[in-house]
PDB file of N, CA and C in Angstrom:
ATOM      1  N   UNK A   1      28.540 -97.619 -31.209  1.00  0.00           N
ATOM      2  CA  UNK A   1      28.065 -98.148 -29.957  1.00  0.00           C
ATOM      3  C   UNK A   1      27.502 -99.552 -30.201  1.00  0.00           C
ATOM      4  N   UNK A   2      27.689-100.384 -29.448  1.00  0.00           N
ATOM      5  CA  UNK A   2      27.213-101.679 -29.542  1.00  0.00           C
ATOM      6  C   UNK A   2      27.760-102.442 -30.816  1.00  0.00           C
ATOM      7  N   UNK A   3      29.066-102.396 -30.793  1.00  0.00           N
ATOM      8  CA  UNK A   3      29.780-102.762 -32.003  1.00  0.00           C
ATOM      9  C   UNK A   3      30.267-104.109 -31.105  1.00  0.00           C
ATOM     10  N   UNK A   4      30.536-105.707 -31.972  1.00  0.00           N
ATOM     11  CA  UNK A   4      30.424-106.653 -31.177  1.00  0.00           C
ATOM     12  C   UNK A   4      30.111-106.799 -29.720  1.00  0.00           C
ATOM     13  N   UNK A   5      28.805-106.828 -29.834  1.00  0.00           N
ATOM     14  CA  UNK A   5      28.304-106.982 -28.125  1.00  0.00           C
ATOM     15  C   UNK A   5      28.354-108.136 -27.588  1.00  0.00           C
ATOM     16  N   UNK A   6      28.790-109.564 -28.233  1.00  0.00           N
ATOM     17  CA  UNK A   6      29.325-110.367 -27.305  1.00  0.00           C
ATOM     18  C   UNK A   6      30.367-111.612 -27.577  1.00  0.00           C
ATOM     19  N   UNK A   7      31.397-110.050 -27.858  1.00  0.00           N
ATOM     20  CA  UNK A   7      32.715-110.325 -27.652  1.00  0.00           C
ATOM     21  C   UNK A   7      33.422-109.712 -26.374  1.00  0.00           C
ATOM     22  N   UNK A   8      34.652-110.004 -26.341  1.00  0.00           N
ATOM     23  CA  UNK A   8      34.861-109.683 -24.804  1.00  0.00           C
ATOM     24  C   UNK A   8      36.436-108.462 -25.573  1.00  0.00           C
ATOM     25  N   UNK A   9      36.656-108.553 -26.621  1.00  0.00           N
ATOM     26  CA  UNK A   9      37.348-107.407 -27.146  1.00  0.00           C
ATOM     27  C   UNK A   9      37.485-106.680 -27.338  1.00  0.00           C
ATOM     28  N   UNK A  10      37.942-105.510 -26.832  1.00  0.00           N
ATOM     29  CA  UNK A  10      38.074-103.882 -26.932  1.00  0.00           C
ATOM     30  C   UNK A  10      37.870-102.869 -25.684  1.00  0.00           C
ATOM     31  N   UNK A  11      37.542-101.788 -25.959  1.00  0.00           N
ATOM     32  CA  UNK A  11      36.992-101.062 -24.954  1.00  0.00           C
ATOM     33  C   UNK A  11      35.700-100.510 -25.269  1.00  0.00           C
ATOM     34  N   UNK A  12      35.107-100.417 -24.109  1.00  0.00           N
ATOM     35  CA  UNK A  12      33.801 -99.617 -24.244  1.00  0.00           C
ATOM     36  C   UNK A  12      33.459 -98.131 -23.551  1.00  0.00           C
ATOM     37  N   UNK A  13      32.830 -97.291 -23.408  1.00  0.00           N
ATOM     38  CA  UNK A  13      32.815 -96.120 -22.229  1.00  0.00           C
ATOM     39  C   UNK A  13      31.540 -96.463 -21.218  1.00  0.00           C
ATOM     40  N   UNK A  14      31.536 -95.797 -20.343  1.00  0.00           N
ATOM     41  CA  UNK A  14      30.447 -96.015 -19.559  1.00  0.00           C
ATOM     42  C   UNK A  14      29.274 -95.668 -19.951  1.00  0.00           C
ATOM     43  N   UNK A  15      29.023 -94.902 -20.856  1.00  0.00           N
ATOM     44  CA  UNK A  15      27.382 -94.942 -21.106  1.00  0.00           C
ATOM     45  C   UNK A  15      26.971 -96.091 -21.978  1.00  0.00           C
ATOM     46  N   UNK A  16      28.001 -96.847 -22.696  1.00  0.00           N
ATOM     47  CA  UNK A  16      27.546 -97.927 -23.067  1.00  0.00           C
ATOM     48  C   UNK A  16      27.076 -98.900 -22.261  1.00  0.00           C
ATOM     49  N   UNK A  17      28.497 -99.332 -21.160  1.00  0.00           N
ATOM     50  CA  UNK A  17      27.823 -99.870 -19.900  1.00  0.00           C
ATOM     51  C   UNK A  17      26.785 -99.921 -19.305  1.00  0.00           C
ATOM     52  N   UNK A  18      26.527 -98.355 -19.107  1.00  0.00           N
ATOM     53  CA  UNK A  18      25.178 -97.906 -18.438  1.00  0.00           C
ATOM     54  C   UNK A  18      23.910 -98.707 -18.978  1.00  0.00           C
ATOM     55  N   UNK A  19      24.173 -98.106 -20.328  1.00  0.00           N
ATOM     56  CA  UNK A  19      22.870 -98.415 -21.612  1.00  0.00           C
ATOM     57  C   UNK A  19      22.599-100.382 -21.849  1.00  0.00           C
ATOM     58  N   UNK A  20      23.662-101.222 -21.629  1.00  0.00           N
ATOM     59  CA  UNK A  20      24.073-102.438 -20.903  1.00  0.00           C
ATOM     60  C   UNK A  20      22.980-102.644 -20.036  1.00  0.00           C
ATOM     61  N   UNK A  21      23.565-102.298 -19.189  1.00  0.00           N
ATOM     62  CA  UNK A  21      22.478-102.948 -18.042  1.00  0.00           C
ATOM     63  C   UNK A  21      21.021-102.200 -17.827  1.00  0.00           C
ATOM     64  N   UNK A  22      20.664-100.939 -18.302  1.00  0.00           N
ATOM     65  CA  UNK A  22      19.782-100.586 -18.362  1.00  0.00           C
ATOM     66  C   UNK A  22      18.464-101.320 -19.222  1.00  0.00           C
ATOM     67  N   UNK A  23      19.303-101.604 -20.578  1.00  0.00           N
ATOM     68  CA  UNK A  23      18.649-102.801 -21.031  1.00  0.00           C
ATOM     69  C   UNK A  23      18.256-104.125 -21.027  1.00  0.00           C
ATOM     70  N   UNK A  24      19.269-104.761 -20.424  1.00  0.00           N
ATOM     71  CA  UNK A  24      18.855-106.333 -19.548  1.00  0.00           C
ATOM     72  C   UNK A  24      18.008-105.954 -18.422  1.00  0.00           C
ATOM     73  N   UNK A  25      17.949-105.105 -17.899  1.00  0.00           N
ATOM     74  CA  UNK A  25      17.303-104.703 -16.225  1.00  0.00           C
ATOM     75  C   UNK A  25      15.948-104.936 -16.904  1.00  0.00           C
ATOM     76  N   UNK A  26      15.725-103.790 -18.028  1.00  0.00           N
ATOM     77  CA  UNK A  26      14.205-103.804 -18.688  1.00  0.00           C
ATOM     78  C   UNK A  26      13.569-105.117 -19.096  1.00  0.00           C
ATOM     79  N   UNK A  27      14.305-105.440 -20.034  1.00  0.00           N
ATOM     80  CA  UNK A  27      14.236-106.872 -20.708  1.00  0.00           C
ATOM     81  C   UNK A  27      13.766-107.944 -19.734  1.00  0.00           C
ATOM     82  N   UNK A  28      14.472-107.885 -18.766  1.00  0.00           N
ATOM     83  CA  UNK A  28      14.106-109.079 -17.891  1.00  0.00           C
ATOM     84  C   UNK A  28      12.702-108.382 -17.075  1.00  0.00           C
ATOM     85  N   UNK A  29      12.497-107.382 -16.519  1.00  0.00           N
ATOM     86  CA  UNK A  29      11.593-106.906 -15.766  1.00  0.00           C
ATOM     87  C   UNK A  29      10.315-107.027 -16.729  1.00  0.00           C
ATOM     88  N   UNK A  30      10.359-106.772 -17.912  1.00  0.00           N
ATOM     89  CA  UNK A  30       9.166-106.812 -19.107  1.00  0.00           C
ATOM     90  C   UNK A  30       8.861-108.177 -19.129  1.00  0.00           C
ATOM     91  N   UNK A  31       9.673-109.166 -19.426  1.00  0.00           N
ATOM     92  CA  UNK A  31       9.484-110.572 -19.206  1.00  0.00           C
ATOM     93  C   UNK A  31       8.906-111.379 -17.480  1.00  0.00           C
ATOM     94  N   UNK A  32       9.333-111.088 -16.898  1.00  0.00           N
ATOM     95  CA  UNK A  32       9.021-111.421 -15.419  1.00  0.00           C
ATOM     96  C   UNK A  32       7.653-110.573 -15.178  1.00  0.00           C
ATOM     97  N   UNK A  33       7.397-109.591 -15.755  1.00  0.00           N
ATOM     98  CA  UNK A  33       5.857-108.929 -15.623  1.00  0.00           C
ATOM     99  C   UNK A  33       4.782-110.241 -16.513  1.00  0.00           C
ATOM    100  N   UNK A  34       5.314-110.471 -17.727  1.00  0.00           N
ATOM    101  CA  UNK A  34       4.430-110.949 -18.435  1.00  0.00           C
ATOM    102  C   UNK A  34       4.386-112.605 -17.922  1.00  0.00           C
ATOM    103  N   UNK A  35       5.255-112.984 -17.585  1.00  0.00           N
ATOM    104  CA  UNK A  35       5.413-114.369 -17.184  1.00  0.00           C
ATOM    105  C   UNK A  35       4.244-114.293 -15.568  1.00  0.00           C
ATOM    106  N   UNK A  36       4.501-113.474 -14.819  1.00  0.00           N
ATOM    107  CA  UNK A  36       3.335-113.387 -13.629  1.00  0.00           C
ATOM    108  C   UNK A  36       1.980-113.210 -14.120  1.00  0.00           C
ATOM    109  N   UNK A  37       1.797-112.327 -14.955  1.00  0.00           N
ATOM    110  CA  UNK A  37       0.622-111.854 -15.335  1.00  0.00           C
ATOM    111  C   UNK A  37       0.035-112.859 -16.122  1.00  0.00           C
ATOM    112  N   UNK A  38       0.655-113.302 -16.902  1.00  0.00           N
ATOM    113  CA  UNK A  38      -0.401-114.735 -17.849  1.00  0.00           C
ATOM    114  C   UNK A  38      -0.224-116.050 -17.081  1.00  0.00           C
ATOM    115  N   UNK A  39       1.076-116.011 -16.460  1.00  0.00           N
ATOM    116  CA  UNK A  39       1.378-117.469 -16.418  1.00  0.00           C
ATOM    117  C   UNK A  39       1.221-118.274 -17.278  1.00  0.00           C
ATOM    118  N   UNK A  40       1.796-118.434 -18.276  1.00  0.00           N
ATOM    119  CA  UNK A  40       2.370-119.473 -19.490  1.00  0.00           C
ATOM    120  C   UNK A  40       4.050-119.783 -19.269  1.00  0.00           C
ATOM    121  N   UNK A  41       3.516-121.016 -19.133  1.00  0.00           N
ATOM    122  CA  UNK A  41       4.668-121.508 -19.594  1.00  0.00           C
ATOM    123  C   UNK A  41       5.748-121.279 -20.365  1.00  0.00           C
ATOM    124  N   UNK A  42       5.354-120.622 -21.771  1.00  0.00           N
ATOM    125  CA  UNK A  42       6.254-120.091 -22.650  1.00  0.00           C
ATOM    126  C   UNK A  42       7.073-118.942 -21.994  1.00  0.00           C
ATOM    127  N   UNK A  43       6.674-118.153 -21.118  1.00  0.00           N
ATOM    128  CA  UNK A  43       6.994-116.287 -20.827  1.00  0.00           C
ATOM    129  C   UNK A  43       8.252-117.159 -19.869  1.00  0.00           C
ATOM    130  N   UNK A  44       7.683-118.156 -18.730  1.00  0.00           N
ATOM    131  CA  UNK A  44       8.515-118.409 -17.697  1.00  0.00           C
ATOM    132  C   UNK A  44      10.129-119.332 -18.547  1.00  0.00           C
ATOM    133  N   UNK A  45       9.993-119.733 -19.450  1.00  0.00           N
ATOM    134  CA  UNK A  45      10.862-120.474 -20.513  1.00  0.00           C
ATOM    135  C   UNK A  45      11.621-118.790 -20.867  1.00  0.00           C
ATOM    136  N   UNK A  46      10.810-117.873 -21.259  1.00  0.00           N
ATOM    137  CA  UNK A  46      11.546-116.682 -22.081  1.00  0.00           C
ATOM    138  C   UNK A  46      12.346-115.802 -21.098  1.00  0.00           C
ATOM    139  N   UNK A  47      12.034-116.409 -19.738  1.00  0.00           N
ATOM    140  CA  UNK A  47      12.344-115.295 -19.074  1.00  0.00           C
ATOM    141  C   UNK A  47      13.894-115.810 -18.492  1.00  0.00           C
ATOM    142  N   UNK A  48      13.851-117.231 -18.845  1.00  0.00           N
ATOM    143  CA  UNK A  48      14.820-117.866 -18.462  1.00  0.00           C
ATOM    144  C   UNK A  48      15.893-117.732 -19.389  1.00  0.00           C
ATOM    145  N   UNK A  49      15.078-117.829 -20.858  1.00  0.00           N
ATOM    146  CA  UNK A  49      16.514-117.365 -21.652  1.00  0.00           C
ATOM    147  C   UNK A  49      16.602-115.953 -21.991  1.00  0.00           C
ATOM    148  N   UNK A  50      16.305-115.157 -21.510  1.00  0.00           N
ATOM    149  CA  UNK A  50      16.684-113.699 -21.597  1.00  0.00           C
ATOM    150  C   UNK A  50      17.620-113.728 -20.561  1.00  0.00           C
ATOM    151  N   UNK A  51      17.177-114.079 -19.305  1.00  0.00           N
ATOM    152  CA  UNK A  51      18.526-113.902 -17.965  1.00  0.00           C
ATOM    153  C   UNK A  51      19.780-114.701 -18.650  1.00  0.00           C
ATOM    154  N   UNK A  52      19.612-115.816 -19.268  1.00  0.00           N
ATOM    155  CA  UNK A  52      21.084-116.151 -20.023  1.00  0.00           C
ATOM    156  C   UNK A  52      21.490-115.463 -20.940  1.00  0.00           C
ATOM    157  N   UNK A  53      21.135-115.362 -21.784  1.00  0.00           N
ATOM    158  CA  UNK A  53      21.559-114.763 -22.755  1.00  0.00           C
ATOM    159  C   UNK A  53      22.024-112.824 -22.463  1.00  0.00           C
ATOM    160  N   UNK A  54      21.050-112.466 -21.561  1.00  0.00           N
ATOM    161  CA  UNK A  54      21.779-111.095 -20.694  1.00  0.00           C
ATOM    162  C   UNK A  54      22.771-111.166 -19.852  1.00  0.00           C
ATOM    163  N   UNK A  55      23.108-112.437 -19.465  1.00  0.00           N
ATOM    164  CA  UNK A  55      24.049-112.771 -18.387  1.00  0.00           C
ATOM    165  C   UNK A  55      25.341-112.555 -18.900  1.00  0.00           C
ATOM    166  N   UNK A  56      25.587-112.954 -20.403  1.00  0.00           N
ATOM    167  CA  UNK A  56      26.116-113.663 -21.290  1.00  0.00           C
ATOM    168  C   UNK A  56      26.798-112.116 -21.931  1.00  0.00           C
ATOM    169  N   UNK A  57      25.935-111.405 -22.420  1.00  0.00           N
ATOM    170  CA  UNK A  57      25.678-109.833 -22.428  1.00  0.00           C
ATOM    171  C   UNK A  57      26.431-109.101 -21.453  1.00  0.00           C
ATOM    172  N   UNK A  58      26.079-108.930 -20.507  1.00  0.00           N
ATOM    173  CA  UNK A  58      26.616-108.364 -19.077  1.00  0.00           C
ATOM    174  C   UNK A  58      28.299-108.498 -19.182  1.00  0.00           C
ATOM    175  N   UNK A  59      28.789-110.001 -18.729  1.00  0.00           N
ATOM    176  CA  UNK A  59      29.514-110.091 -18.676  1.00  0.00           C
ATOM    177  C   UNK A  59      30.831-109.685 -20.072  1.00  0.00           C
ATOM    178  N   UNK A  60      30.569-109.726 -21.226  1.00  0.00           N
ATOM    179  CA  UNK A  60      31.092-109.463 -22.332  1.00  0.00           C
ATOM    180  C   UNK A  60      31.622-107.328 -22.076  1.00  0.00           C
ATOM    181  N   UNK A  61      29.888-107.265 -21.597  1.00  0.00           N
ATOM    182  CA  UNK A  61      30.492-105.877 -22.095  1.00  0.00           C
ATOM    183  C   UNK A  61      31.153-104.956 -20.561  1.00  0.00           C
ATOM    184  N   UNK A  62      31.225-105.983 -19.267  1.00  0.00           N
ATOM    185  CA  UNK A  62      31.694-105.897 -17.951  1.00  0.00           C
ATOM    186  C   UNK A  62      33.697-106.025 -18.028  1.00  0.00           C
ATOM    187  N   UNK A  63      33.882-106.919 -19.460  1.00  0.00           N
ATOM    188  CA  UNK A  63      35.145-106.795 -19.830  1.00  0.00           C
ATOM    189  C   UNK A  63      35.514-105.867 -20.721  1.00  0.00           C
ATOM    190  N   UNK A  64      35.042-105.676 -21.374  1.00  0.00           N
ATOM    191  CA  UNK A  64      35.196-104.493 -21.983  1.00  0.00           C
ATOM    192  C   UNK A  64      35.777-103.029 -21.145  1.00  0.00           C
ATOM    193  N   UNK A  65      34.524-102.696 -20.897  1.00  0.00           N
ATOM    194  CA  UNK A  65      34.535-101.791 -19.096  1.00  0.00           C
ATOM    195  C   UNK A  65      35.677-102.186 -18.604  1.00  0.00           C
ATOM    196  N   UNK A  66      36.356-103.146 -18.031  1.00  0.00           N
ATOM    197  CA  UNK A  66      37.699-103.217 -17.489  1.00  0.00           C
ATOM    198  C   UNK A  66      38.272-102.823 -18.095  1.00  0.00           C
ATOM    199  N   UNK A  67      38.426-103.131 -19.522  1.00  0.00           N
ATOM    200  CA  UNK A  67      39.782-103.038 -20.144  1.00  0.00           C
ATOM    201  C   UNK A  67      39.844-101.672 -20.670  1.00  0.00           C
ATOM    202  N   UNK A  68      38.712-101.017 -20.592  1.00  0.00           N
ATOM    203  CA  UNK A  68      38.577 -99.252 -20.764  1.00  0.00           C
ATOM    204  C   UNK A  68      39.555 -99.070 -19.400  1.00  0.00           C
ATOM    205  N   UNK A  69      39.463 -99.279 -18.455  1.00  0.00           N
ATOM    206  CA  UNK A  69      40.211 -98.996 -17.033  1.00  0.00           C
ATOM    207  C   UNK A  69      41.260 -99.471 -16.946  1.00  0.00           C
ATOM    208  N   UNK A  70      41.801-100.193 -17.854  1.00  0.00           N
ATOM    209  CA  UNK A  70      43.238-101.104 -17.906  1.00  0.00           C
ATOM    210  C   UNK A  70      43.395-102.004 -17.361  1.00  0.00           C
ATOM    211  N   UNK A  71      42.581-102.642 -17.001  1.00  0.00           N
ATOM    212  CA  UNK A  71      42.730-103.785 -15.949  1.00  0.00           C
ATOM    213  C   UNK A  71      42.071-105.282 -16.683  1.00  0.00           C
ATOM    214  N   UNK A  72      42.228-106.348 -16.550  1.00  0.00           N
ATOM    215  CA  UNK A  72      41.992-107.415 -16.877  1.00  0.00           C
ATOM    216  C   UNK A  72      40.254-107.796 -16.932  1.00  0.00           C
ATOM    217  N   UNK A  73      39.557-108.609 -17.410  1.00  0.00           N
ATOM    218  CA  UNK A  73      38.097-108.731 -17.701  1.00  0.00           C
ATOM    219  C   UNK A  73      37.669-109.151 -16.281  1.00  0.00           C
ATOM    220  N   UNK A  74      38.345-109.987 -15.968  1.00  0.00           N
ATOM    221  CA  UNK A  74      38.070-110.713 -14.683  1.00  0.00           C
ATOM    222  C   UNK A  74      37.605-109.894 -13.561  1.00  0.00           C
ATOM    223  N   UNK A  75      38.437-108.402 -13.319  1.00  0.00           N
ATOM    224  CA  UNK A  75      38.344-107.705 -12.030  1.00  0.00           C
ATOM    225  C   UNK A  75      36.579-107.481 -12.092  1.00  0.00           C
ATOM    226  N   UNK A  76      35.878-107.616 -13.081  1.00  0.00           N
ATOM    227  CA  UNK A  76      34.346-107.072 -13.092  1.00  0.00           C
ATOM    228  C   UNK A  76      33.775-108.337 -11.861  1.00  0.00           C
ATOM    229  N   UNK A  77      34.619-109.516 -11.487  1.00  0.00           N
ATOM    230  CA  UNK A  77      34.108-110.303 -10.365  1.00  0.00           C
ATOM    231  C   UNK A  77      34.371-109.973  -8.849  1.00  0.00           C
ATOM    232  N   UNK A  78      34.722-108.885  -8.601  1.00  0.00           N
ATOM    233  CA  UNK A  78      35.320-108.302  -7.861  1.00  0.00           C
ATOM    234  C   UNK A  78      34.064-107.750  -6.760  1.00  0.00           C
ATOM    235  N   UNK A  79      33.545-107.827  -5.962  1.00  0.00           N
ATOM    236  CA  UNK A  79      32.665-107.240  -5.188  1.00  0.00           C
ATOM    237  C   UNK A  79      32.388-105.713  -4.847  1.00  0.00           C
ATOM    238  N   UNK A  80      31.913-104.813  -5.323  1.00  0.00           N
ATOM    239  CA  UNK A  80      31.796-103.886  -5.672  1.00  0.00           C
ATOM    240  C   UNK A  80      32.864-103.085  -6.297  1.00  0.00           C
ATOM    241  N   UNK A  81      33.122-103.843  -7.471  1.00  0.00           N
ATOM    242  CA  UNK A  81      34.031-103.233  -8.161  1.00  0.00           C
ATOM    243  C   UNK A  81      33.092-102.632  -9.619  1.00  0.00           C
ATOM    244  N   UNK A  82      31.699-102.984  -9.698  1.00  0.00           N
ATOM    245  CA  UNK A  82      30.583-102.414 -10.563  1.00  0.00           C
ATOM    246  C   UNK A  82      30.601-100.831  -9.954  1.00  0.00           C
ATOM    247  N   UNK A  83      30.943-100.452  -8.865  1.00  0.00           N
ATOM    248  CA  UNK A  83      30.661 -99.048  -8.875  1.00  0.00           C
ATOM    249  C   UNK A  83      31.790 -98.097  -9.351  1.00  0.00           C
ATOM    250  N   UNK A  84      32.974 -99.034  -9.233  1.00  0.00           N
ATOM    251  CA  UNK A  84      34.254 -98.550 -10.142  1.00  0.00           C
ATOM    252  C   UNK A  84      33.845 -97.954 -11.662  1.00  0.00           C
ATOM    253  N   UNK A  85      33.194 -99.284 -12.460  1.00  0.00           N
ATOM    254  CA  UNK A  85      33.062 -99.439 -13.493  1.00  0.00           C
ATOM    255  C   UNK A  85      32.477 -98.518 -13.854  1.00  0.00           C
ATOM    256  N   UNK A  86      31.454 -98.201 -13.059  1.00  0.00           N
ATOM    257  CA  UNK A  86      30.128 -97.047 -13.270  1.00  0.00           C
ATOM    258  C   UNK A  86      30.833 -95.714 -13.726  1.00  0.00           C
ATOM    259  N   UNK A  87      31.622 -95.268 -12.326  1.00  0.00           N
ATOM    260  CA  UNK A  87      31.837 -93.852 -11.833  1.00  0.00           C
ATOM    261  C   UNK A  87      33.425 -93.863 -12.869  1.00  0.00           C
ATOM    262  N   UNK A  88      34.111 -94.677 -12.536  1.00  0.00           N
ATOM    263  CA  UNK A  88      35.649 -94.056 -13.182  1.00  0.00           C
ATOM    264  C   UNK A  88      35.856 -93.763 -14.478  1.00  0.00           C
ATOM    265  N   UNK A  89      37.062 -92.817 -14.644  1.00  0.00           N
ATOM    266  CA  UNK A  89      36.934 -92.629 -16.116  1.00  0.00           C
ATOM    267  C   UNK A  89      37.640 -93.215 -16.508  1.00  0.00           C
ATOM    268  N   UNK A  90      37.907 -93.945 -18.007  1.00  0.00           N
ATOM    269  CA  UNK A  90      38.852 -94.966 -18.348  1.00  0.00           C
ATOM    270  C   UNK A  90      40.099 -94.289 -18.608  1.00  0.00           C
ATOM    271  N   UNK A  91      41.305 -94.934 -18.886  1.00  0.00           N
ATOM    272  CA  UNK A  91      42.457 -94.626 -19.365  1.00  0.00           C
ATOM    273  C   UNK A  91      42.341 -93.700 -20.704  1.00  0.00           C
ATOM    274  N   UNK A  92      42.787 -92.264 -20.477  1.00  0.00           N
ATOM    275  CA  UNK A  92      43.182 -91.515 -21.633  1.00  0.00           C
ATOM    276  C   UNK A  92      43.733 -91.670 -22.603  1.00  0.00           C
ATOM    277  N   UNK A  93      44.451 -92.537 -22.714  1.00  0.00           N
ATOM    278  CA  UNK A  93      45.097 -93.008 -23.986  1.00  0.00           C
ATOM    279  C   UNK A  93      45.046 -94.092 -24.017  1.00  0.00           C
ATOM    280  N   UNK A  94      45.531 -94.924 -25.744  1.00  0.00           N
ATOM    281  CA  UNK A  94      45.512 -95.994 -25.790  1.00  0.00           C
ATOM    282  C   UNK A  94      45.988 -97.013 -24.874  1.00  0.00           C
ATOM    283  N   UNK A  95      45.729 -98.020 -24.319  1.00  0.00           N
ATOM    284  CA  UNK A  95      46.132 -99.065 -23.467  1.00  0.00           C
ATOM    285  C   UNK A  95      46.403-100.267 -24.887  1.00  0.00           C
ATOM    286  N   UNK A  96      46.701-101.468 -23.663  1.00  0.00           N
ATOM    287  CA  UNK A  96      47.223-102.783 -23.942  1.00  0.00           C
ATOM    288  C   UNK A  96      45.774-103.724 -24.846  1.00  0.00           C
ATOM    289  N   UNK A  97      44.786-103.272 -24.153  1.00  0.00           N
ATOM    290  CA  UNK A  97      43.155-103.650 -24.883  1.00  0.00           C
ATOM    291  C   UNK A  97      42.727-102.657 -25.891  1.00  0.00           C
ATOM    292  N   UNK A  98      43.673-101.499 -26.585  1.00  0.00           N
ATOM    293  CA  UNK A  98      42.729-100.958 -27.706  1.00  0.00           C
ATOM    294  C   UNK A  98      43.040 -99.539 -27.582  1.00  0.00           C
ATOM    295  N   UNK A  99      42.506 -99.097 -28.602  1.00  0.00           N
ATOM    296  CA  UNK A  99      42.156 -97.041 -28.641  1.00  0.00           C
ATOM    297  C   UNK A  99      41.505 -96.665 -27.618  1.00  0.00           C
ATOM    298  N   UNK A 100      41.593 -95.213 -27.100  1.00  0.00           N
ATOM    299  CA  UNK A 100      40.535 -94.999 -26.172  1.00  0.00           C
ATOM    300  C   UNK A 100      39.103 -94.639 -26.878  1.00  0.00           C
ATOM    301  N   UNK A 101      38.134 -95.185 -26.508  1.00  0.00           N
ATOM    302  CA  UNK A 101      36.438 -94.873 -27.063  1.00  0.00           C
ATOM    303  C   UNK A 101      36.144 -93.700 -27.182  1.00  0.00           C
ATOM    304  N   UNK A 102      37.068 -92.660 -26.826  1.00  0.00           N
ATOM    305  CA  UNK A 102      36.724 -91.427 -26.599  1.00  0.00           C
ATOM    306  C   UNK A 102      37.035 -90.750 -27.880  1.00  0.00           C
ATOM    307  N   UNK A 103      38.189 -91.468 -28.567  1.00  0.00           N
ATOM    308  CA  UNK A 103      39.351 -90.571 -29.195  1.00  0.00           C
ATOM    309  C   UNK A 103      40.490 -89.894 -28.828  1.00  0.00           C
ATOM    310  N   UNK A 104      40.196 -90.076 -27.509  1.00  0.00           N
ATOM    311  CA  UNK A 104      41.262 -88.928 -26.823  1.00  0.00           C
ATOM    312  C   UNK A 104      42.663 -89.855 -26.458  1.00  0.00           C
ATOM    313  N   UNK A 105      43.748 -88.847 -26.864  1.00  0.00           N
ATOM    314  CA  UNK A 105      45.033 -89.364 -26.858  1.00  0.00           C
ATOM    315  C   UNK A 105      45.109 -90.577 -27.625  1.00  0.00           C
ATOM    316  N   UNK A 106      44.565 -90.778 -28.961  1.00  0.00           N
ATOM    317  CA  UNK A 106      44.703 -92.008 -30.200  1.00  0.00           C
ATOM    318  C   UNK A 106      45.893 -91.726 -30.422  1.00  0.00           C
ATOM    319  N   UNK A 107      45.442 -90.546 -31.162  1.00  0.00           N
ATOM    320  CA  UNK A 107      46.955 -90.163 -32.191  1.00  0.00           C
ATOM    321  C   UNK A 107      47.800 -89.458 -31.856  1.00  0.00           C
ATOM    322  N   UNK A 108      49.555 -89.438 -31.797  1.00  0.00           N
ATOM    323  CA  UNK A 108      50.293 -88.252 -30.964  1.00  0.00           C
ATOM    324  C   UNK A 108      50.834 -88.171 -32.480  1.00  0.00           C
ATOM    325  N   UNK A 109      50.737 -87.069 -32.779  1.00  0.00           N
ATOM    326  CA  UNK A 109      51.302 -86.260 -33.919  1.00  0.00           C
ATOM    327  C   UNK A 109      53.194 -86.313 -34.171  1.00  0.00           C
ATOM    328  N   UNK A 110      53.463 -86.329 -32.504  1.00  0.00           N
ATOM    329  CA  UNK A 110      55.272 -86.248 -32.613  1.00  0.00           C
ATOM    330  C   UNK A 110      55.480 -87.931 -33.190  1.00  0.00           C
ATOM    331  N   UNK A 111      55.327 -88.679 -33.494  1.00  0.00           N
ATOM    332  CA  UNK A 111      55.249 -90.214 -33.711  1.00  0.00           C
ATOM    333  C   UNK A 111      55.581 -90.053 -34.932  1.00  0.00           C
ATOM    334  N   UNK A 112      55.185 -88.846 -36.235  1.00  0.00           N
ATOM    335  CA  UNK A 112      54.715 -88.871 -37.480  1.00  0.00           C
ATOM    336  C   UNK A 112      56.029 -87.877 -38.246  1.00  0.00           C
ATOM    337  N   UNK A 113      57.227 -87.379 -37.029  1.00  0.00           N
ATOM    338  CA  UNK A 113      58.036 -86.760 -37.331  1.00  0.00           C
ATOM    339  C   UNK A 113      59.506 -87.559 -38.322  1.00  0.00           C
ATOM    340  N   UNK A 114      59.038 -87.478 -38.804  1.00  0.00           N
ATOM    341  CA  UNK A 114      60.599 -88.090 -39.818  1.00  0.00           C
ATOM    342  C   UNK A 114      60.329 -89.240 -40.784  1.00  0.00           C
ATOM    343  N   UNK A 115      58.812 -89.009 -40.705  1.00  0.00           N
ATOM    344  CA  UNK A 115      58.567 -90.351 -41.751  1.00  0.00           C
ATOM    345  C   UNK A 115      58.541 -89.973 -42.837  1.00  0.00           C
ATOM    346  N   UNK A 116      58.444 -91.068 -43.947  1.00  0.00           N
ATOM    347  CA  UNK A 116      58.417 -90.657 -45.360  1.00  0.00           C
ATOM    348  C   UNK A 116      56.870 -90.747 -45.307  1.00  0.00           C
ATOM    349  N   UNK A 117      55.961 -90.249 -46.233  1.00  0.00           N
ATOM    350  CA  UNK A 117      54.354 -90.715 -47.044  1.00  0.00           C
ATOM    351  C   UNK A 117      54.512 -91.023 -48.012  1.00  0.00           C
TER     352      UNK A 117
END
């Protein structure tokens, strides 16, 4: 889990997703608490580069998530196409972006008929 998190290569499953944004949501909400509460300068600077750098985050692992669904990185710009991402289950077998995260349908055994080892 969280194997290159910001690359835009491979597939991911949805609880990674989930675990994704569950963590920028925090991250930024922990920062935006502390930035109100002291008011320093520094927190309102941190809070600014956490939203980039989660943005940055988001989107990496929002392609991913597509390409678990077979579809291109881009569709994650799609206007409620995040509830797709959420709820659907990805492609059972390997696709054009990778293995499935699951394991399921990697390997077909009839593939392995007539080879030499």
């Amino acid at each position: 889990m969280f194997e290159n998190p910001f690359s835009s290569a491979g597939r991911i499953r949805r609880t990674e997703f989930a675990l994704t944004y569950l963590i920028y949501c925090s991250a930024l909400f922990f920062t935006i608490i502390l930035a109100g509460i002291t008011k320093l300068a520094l927190f309102y600077i941190l809070t600014v580069f956490v939203w980039f750098i989660g943005l940055i985050f988001r989107v990496m692992q929002g392609a991913k998530r597509c390409h678990d669904l077979g579809n291109s990185g881009w569709f994650q710009f799609i206007p409620f196409y995040f509830i797709i991402m959420i709820f659907a289950d990805g492609d059972p077998r390997e696709n054009r972006y990778g293995p499935n995260p699951k394991g399921i349908g990697n390997y077909n055994s009839i593939n392995e008929i007539g080879k030499k080892f």
